[in-house]
Protein backbone atom coordinates (compact mmCIF):
# COMPACT_ATOMS: atom_id res chain seq x y z
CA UNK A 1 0.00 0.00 0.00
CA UNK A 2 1.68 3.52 -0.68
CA UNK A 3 2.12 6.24 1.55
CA UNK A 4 -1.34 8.06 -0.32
CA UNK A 5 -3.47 4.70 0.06
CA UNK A 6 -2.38 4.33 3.65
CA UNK A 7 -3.28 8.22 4.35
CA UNK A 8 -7.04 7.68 3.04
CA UNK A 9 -7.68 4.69 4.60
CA UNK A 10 -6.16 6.14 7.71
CA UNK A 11 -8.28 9.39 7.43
CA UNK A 12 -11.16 7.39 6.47
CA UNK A 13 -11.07 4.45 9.24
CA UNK A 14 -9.89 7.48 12.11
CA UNK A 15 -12.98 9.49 10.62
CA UNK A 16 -15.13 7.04 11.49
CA UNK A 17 -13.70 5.81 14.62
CA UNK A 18 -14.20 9.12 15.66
CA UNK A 19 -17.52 9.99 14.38
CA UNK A 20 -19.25 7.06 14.82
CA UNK A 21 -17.57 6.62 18.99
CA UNK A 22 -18.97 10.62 19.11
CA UNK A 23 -22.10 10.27 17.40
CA UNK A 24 -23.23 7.52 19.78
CA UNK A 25 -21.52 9.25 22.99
CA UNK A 26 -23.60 12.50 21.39
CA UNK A 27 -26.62 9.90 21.72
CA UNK A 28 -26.18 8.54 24.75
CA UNK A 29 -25.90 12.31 25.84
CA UNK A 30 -28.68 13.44 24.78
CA UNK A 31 -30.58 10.68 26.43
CA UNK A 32 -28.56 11.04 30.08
CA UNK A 33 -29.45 15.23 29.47
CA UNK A 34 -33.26 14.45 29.35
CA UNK A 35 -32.74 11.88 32.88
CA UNK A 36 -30.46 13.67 34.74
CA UNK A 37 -29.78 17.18 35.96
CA UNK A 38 -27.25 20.05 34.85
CA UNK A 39 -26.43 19.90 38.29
CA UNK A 40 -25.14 16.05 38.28
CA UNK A 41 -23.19 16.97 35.11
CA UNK A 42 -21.57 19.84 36.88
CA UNK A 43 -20.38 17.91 39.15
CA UNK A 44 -18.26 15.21 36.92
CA UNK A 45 -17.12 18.59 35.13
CA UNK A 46 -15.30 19.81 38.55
CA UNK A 47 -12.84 16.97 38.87
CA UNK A 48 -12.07 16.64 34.70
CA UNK A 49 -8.96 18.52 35.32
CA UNK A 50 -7.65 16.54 37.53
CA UNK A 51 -7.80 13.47 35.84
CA UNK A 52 -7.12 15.14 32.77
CA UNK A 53 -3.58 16.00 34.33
CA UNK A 54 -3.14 12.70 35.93
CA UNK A 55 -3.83 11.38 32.34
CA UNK A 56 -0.89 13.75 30.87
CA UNK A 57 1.61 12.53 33.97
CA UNK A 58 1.01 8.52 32.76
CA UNK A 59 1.72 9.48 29.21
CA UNK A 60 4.66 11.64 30.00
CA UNK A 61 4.98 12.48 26.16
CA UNK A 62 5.80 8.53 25.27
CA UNK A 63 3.03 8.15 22.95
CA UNK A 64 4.27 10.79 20.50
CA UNK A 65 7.97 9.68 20.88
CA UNK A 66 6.99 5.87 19.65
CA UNK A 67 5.26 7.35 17.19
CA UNK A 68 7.93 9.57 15.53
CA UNK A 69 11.12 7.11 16.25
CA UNK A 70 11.05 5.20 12.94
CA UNK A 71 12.81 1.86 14.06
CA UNK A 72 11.15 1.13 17.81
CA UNK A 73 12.09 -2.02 19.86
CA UNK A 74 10.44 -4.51 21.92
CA UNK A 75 12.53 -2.51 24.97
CA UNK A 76 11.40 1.08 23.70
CA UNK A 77 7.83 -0.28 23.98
CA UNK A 78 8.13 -2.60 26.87
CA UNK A 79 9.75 0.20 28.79
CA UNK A 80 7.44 2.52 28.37
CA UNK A 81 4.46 0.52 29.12
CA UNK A 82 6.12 -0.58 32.64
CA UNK A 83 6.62 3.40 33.09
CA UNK A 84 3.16 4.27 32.33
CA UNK A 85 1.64 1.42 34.73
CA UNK A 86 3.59 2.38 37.40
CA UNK A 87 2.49 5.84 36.64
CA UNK A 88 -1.08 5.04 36.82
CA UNK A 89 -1.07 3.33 39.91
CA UNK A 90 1.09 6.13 41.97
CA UNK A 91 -1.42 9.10 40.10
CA UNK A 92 -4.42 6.93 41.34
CA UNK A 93 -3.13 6.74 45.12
CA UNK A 94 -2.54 10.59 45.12
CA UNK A 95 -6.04 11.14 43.52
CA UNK A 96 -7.30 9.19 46.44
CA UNK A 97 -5.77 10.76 49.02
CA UNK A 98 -6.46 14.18 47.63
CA UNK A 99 -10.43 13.46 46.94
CA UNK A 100 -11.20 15.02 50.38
CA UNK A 101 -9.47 18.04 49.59
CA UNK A 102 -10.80 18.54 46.08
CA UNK A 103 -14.28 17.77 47.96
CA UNK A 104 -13.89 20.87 50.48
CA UNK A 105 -12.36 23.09 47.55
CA UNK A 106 -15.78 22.75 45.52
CA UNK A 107 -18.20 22.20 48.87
CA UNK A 108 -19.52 18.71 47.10
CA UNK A 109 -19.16 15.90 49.57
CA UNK A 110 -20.21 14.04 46.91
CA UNK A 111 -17.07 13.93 44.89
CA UNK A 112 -15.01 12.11 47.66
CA UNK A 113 -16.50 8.59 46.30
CA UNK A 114 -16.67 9.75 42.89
CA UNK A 115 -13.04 11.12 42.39
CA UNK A 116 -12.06 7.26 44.29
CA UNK A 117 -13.96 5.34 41.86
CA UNK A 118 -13.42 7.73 38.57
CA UNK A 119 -9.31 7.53 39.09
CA UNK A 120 -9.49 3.44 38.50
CA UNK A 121 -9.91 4.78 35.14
CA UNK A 122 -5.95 6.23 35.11
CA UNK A 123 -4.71 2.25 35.65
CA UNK A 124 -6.79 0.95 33.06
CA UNK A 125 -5.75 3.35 30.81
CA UNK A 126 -2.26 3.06 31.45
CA UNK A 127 -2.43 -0.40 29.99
CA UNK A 128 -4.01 1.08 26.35
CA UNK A 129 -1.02 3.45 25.89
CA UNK A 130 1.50 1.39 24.28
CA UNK A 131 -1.38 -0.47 22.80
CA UNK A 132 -2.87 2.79 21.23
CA UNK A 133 0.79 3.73 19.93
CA UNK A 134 1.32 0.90 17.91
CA UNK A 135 -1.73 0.78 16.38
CA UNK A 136 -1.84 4.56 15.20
CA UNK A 137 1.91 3.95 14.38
CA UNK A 138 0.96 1.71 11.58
CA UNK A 139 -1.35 3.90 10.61
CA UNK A 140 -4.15 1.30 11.77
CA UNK A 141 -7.22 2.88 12.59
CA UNK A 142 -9.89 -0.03 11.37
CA UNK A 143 -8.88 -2.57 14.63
CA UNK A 144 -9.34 1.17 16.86
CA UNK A 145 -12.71 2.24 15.27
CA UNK A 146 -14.63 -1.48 15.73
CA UNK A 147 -12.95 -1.16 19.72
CA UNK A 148 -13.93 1.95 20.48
CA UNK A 149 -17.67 1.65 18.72
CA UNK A 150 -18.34 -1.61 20.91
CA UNK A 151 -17.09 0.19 24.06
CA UNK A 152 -18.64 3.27 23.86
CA UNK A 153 -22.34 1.32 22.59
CA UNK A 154 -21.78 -0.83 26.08
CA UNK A 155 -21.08 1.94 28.43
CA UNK A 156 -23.71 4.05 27.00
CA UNK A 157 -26.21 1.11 27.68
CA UNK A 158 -24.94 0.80 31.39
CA UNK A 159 -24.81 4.54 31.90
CA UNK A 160 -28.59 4.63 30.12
CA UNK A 161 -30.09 1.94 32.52
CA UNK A 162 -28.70 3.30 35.64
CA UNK A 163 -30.22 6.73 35.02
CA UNK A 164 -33.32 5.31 34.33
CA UNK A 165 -32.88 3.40 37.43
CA UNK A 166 -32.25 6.69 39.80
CA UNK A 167 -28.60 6.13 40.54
CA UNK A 168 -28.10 9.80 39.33
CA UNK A 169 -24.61 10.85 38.82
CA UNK A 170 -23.39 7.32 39.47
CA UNK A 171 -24.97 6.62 36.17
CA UNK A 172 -22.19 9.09 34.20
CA UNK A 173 -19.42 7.75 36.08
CA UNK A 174 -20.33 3.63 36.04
CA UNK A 175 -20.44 4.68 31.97
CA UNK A 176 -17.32 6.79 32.31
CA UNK A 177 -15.28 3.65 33.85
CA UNK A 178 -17.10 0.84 32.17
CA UNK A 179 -16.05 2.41 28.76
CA UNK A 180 -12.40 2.15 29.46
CA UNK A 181 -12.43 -0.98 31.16
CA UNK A 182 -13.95 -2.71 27.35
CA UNK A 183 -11.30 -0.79 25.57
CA UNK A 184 -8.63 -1.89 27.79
CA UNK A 185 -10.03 -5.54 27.62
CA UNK A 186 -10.74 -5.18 23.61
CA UNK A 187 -7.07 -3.55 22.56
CA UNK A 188 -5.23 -6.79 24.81
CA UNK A 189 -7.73 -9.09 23.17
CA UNK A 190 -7.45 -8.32 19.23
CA UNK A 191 -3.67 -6.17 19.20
CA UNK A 192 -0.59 -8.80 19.22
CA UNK A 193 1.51 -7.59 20.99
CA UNK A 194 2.53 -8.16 24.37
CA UNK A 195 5.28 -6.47 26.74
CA UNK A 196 8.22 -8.58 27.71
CA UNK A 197 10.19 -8.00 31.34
CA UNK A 198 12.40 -5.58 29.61
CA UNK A 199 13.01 -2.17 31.19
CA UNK A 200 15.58 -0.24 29.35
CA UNK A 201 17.13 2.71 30.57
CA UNK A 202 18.61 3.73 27.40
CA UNK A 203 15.50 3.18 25.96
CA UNK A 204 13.99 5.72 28.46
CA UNK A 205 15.77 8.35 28.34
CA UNK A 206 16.16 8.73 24.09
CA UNK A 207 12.32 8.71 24.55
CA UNK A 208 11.76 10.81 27.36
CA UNK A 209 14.18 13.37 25.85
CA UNK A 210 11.48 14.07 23.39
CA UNK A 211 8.74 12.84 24.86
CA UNK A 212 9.25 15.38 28.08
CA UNK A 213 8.80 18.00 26.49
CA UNK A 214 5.77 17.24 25.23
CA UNK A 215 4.31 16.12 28.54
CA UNK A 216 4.95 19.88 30.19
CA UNK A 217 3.60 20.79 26.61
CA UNK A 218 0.70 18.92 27.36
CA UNK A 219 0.30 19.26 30.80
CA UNK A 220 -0.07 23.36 30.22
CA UNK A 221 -2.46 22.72 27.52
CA UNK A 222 -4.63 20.06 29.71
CA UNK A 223 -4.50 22.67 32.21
CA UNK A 224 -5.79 24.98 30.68
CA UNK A 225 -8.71 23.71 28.62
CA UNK A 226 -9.90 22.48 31.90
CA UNK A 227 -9.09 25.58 34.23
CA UNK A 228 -12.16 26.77 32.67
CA UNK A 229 -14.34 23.99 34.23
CA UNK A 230 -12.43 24.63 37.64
CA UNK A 231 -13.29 28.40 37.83
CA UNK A 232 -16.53 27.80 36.57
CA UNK A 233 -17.62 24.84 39.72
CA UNK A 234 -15.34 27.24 42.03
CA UNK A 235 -16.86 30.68 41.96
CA UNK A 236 -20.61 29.64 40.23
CA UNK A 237 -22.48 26.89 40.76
CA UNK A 238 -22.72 22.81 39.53
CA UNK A 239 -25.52 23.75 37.37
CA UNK A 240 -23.77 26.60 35.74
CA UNK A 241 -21.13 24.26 35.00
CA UNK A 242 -23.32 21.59 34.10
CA UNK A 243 -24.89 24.11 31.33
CA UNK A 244 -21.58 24.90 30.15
CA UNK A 245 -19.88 21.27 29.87
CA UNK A 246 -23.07 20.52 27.71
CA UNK A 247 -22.09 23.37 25.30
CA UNK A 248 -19.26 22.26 25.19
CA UNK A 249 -19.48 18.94 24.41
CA UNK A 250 -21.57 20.72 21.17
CA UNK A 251 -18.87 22.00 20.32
CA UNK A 252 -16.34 19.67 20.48
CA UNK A 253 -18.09 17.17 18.44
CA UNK A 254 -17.00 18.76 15.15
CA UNK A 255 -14.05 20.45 16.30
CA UNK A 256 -12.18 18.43 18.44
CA UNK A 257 -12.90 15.54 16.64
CA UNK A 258 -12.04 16.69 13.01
CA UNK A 259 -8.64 17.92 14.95
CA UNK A 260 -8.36 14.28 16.33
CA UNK A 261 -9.14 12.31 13.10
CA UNK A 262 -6.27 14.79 11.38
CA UNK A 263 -3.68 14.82 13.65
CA UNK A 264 -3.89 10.99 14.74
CA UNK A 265 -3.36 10.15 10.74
CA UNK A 266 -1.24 13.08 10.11
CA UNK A 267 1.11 12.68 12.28
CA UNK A 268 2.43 9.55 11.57
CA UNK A 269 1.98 10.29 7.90
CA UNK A 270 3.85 13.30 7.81
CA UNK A 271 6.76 12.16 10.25
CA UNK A 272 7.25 9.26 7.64
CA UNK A 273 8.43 11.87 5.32
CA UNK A 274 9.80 14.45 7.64
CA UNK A 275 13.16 14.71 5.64
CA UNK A 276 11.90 15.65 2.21
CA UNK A 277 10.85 19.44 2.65
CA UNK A 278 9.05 19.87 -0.26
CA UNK A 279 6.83 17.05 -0.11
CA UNK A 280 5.82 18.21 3.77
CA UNK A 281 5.16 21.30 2.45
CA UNK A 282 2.65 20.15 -0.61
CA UNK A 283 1.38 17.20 2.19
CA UNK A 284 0.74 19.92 5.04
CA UNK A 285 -0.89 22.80 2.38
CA UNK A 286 -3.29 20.10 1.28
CA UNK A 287 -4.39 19.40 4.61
CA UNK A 288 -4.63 22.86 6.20
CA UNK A 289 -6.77 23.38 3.14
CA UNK A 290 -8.95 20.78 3.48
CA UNK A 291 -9.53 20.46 7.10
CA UNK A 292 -10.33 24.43 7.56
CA UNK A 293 -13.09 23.69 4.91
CA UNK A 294 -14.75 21.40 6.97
CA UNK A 295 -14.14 23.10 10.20
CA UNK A 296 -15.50 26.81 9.07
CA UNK A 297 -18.49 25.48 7.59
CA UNK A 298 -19.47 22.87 10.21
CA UNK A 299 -18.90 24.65 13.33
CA UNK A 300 -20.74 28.38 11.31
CA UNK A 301 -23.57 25.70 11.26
CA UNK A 302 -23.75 24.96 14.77
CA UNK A 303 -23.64 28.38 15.75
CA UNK A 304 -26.56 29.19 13.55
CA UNK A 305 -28.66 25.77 14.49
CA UNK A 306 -27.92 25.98 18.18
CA UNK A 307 -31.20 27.06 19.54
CA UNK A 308 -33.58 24.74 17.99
CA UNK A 309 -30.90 21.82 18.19
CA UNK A 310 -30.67 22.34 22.03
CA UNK A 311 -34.30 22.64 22.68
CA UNK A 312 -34.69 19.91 20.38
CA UNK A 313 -32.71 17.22 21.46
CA UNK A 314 -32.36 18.19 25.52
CA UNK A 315 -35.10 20.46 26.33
CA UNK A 316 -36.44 23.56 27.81
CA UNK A 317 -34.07 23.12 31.12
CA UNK A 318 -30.69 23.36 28.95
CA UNK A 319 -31.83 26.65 27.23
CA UNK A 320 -29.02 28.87 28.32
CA UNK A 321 -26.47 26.54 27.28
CA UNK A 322 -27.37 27.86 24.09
CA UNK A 323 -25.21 31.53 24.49
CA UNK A 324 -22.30 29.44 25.67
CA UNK A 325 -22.33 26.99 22.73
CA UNK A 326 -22.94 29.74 20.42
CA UNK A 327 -19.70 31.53 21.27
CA UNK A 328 -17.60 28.39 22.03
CA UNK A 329 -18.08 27.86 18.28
CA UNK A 330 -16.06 30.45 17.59
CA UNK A 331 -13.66 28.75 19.47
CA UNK A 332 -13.69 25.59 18.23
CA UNK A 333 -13.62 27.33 14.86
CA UNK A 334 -9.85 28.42 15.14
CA UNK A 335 -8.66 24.89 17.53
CA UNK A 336 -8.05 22.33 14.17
CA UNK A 337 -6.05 25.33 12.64
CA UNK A 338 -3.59 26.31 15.34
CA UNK A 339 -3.44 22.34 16.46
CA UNK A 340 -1.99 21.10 13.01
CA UNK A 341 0.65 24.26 12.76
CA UNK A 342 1.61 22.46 16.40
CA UNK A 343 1.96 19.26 14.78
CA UNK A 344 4.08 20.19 12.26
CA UNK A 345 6.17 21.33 15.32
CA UNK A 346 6.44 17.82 16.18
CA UNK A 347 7.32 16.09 12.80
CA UNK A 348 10.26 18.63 12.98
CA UNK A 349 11.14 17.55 16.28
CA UNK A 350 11.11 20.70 17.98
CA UNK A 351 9.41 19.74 21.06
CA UNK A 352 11.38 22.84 22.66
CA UNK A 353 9.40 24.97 20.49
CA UNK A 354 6.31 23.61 20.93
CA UNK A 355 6.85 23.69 24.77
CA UNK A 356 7.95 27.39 24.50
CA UNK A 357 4.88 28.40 22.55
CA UNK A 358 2.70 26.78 25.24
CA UNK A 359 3.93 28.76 27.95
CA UNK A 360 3.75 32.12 26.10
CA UNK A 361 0.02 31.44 25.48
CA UNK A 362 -1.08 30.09 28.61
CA UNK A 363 0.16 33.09 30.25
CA UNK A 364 -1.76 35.23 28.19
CA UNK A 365 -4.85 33.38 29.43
CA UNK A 366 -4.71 34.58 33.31
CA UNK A 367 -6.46 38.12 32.78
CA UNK A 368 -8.88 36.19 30.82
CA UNK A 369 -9.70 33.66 34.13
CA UNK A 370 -9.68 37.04 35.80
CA UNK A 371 -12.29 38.01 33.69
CA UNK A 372 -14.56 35.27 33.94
CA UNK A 373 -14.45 35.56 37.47
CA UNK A 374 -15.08 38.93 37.76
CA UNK A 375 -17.48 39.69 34.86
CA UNK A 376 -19.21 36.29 34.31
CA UNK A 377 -19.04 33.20 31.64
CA UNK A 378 -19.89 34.78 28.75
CA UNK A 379 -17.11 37.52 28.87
CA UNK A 380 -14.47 34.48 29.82
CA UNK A 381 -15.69 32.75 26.75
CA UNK A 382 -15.20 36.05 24.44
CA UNK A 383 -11.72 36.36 26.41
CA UNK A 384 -11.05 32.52 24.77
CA UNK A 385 -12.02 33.54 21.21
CA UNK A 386 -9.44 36.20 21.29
CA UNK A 387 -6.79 33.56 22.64
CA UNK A 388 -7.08 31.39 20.11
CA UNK A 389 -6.70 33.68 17.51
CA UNK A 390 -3.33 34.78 19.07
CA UNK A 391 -2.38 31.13 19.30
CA UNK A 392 -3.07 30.62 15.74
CA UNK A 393 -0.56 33.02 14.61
CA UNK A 394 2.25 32.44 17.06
CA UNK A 395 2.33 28.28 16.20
CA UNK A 396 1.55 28.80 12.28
CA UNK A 397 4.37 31.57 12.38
CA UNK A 398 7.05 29.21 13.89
CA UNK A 399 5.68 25.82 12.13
CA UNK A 400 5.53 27.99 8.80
CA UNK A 401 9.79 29.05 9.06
CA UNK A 402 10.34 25.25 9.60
CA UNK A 403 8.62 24.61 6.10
CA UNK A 404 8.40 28.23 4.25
CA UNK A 405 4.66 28.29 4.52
CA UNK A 406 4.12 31.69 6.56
CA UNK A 407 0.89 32.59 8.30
CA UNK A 408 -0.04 34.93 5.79
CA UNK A 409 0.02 32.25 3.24
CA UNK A 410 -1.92 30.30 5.20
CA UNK A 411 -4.75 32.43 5.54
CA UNK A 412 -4.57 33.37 1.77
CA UNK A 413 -5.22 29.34 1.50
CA UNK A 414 -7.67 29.17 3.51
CA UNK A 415 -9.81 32.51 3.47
CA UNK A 416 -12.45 31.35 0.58
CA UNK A 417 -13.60 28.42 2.88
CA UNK A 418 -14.13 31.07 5.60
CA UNK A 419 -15.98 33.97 3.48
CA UNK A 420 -18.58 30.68 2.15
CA UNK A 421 -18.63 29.17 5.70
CA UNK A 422 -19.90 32.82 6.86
CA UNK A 423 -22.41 32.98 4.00
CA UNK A 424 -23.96 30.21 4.66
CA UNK A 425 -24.12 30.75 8.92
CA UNK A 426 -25.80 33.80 8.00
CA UNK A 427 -28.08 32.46 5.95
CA UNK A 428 -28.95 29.38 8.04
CA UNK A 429 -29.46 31.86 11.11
CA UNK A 430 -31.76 34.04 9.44
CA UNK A 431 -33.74 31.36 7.91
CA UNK A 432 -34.04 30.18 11.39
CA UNK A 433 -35.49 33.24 12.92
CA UNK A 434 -37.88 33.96 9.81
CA UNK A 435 -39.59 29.97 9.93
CA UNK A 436 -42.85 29.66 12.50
CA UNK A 437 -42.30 26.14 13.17
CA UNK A 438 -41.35 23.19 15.30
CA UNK A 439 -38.13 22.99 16.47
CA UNK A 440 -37.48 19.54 14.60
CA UNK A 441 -39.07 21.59 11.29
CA UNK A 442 -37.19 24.61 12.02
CA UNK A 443 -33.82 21.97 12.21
CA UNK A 444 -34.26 20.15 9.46
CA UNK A 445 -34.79 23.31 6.97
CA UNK A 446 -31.79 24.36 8.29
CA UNK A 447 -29.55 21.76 7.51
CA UNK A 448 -30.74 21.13 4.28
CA UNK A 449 -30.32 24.86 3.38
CA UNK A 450 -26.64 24.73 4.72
CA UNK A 451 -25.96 21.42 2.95
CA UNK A 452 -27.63 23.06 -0.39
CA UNK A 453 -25.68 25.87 0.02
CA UNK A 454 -22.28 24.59 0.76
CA UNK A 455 -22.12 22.14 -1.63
CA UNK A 456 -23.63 24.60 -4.26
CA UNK A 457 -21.12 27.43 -3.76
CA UNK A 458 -17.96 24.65 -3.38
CA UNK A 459 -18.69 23.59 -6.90
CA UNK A 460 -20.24 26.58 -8.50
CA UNK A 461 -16.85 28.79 -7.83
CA UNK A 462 -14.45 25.70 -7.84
CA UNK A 463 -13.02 25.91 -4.63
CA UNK A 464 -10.03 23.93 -4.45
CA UNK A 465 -10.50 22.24 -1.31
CA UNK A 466 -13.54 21.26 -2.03
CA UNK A 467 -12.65 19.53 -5.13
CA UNK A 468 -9.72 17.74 -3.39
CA UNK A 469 -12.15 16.41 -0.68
CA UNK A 470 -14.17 15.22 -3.67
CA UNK A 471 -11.11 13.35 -5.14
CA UNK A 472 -10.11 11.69 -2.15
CA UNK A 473 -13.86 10.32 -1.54
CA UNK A 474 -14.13 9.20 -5.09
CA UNK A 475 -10.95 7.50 -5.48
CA UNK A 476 -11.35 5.56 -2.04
CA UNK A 477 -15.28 4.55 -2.78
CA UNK A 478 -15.72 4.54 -6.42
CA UNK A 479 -11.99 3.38 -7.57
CA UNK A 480 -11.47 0.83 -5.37
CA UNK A 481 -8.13 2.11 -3.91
């Protein structure tokens, strides 16, 4: 298979695993919203960041290191594993120790139990890692799609019947741990391979040299796309933050997910041909391209459906999650863009960069947390479009020296997908507003009339994205490749 046939199945198998594990969490979602409080979300949103962090400890960077060494060993992998178990287990005893405080900090004596039984989750996943790594390595995303559809169906179905069975919040964390205990369980059962009792230290340190970078990278990052839920559960309430983790869960379903399905395929893709400048350059321009297509028009679309969506699919008691996922669209909007120029970071292995870059514009979000404290959510949200525009053009102005592909360049490439995806938001909006109708009829007039219009525009002024989307999907379904 060549390096192009490997890259469309990847994209195609890691679109899927991805869509189809988010459409039927976005399912399960909407069927937990209607059975359960805001409140009983808020309160899983309070202790996110710290597993989130704990998560970013066990990994340490390794992950990305296997995946950009071209010749790994049974020691580079074995020794990692052993690292990230051991990991696990000493980030779940501190988690357990420090559930009480955490409990006091947010005034929930609730979360004591939950934080104790959530954390279990950090030593099964610490036995995926390596497992994950190899698989995305080879660029194999078909074994990782069919694991994580049956393990996301299953929890969804446990975390369904307990709701329906009163066990409140218990129901979103029994679905939260069940769902990594059957990918754990599937990943051992159907990937070969198997540590050995190998623990090298050479190993670890050529890894870690790269790889540690990447975990303070990461850990800044983590940090800070969760600080948000911390301030939030600190100085409002658990329903606030329950209104606000449902927005953005919205939003992340295009956004972060399209980022995901890019850079899990791109990565290794691009790494494989890391030494031939000109090639990156073509490879990366194509997929900027592409990708920001997608992104403007899908997440101009949410903005403009959000209203009827939310009181469609979750009801009345959500409505002013509606504001919030409105301008976290906006956010989402710029995260796929400023995410690959960071991954081109990588393929070049300057992980010193990338760590730099993450400091700079983390700092640059504290007036913003002061903000949100001081002036409410909505101006803390505002406060996050403007960081991500900044972020944008400090990673696509380093990642574009590396290749010669400059900012400006970039947004020359990519500025047609943006003036149709704002076209059609408008016009989906204002057909909104201007229909007396259901909410489902008012919806599905909508979409079509985005759908209609997007495609319509794409082809009528040839937009070159577009058409390379179209080539892609034809040559994979109708070519046989």
């Amino acid at each position: 298979m060549t390096l192009k046939q490997k890259t469309v199945s990847g994209l195609l198998w890691s679109f899927i695993d991805n869509f189809a594990k988010q459409g039927i969490t976005f399912i399960v979602g909407i069927i937990l919203a209607r059975l359960l409080s805001p409140r009983e979300f808020g309160l899983i949103g309070m202790i996110t960041i710290f597993i989130a962090i704990s998560q970013s400890f066990i990994d340490s960077g390794f992950t990305q290191a296997l995946i950009r060494k071209k010749n790994c060993t049974q020691a580079d992998y074995s020794t990692v594993f052993y690292f990230n178990l051991a990991m696990g287990i000493f980030f779940y005893c501190l988690l357990f120790f420090l559930a009480e405080y955490i409990s006091h900090f947010f005034k929930e004596p609730q979360l004591i139990l939950i934080i104790r039984v959530i954390g279990l989750g950090l030593i099964i996943n610490a036995f995926t890692i390596v497992q994950r790594a190899k698989l995305t390595k080879n660029i194999n995303f078909k074994l990782q799609t069919k694991i994580s559809v049956i393990a996301t169906i299953g929890s969804g179905i446990i975390g369904i019947t307990m709701a329906l069975n009163d066990y409140g919040v218990w129901s979103l964390v029994m679905k939260m741990l069940t769902g990594y205990i059957l990918t754990s369980l599937l990943l051992w059962f159907w990937n070969n391979w198997k540590p050995t009792w190998i623990f090298s230290l050479k190993s670890f340190k050529e890894l870690f040299a790269f790889g540690s970078k990447l975990l303070l990278s990461g850990l800044i990052e983590t940090t800070y796309r969760n600080i948000y839920l911390l301030i939030i559960g600190k100085y409002f309430t658990a329903t606030e933050l329950g209104y606000y983790t449902r927005a953005d869960q919205f939003n992340k379903l295009p956004s972060s997910n399209i980022t995901m399905v890019i850079q899990r395929v791109s990565y290794p893709v691009l790494a494989s041909i890391q030494d031939d400048k000109s090639q990156l350059k073509a490879a990366y321009q194509k997929l900027i391209k592409s990708t920001m297509l997608i992104t403007f028009v899908l997440m101009m679309g949410l903005a403009a459906i959000a209203k009827p969506m939310v009181l469609l699919l979750i009801g009345e008691q959500w409505l002013p999650s509606v504001i919030y996922l409105q301008l976290l669209c906006f956010v989402g909007m710029t995260y796929p863009l400023h995410a690959i120029n960071l991954n081109m970071l990588n393929v070049q292995g300057r992980s010193d960069l990338f760590l730099k870059l993450e400091i700079i514009k983390k700092l640059m979000a504290v007036p913003i947390i002061i903000i949100g404290i001081l002036l409410g959510i909505k101006a803390m949200i505002v406060g996050m479009i403007v960081i991500s525009l900044i972020a944008y053009f400090l990673n696509s102005y380093y990642s574009g020296k590396l290749i010669n592909y400059s900012s400006i360049q970039q947004l020359k490439d990519i500025s047609s997908s943006f003036l149709l995806a704002i076209f059609v938001g408008i016009v989906i909006f204002v057909t909104g507003n201007l229909i007396q109708a259901s909410n489902f009829v008012k919806l599905l007039i909508q979409i079509l009339t985005g759908a209609v219009l997007s495609f319509g525009l794409a082809e009528f002024f040839k937009l070159e994205s577009y058409f390379y989307i179209k080539s892609i999907i034809a040559e994979k379904f109708f070519n046989g490749n």
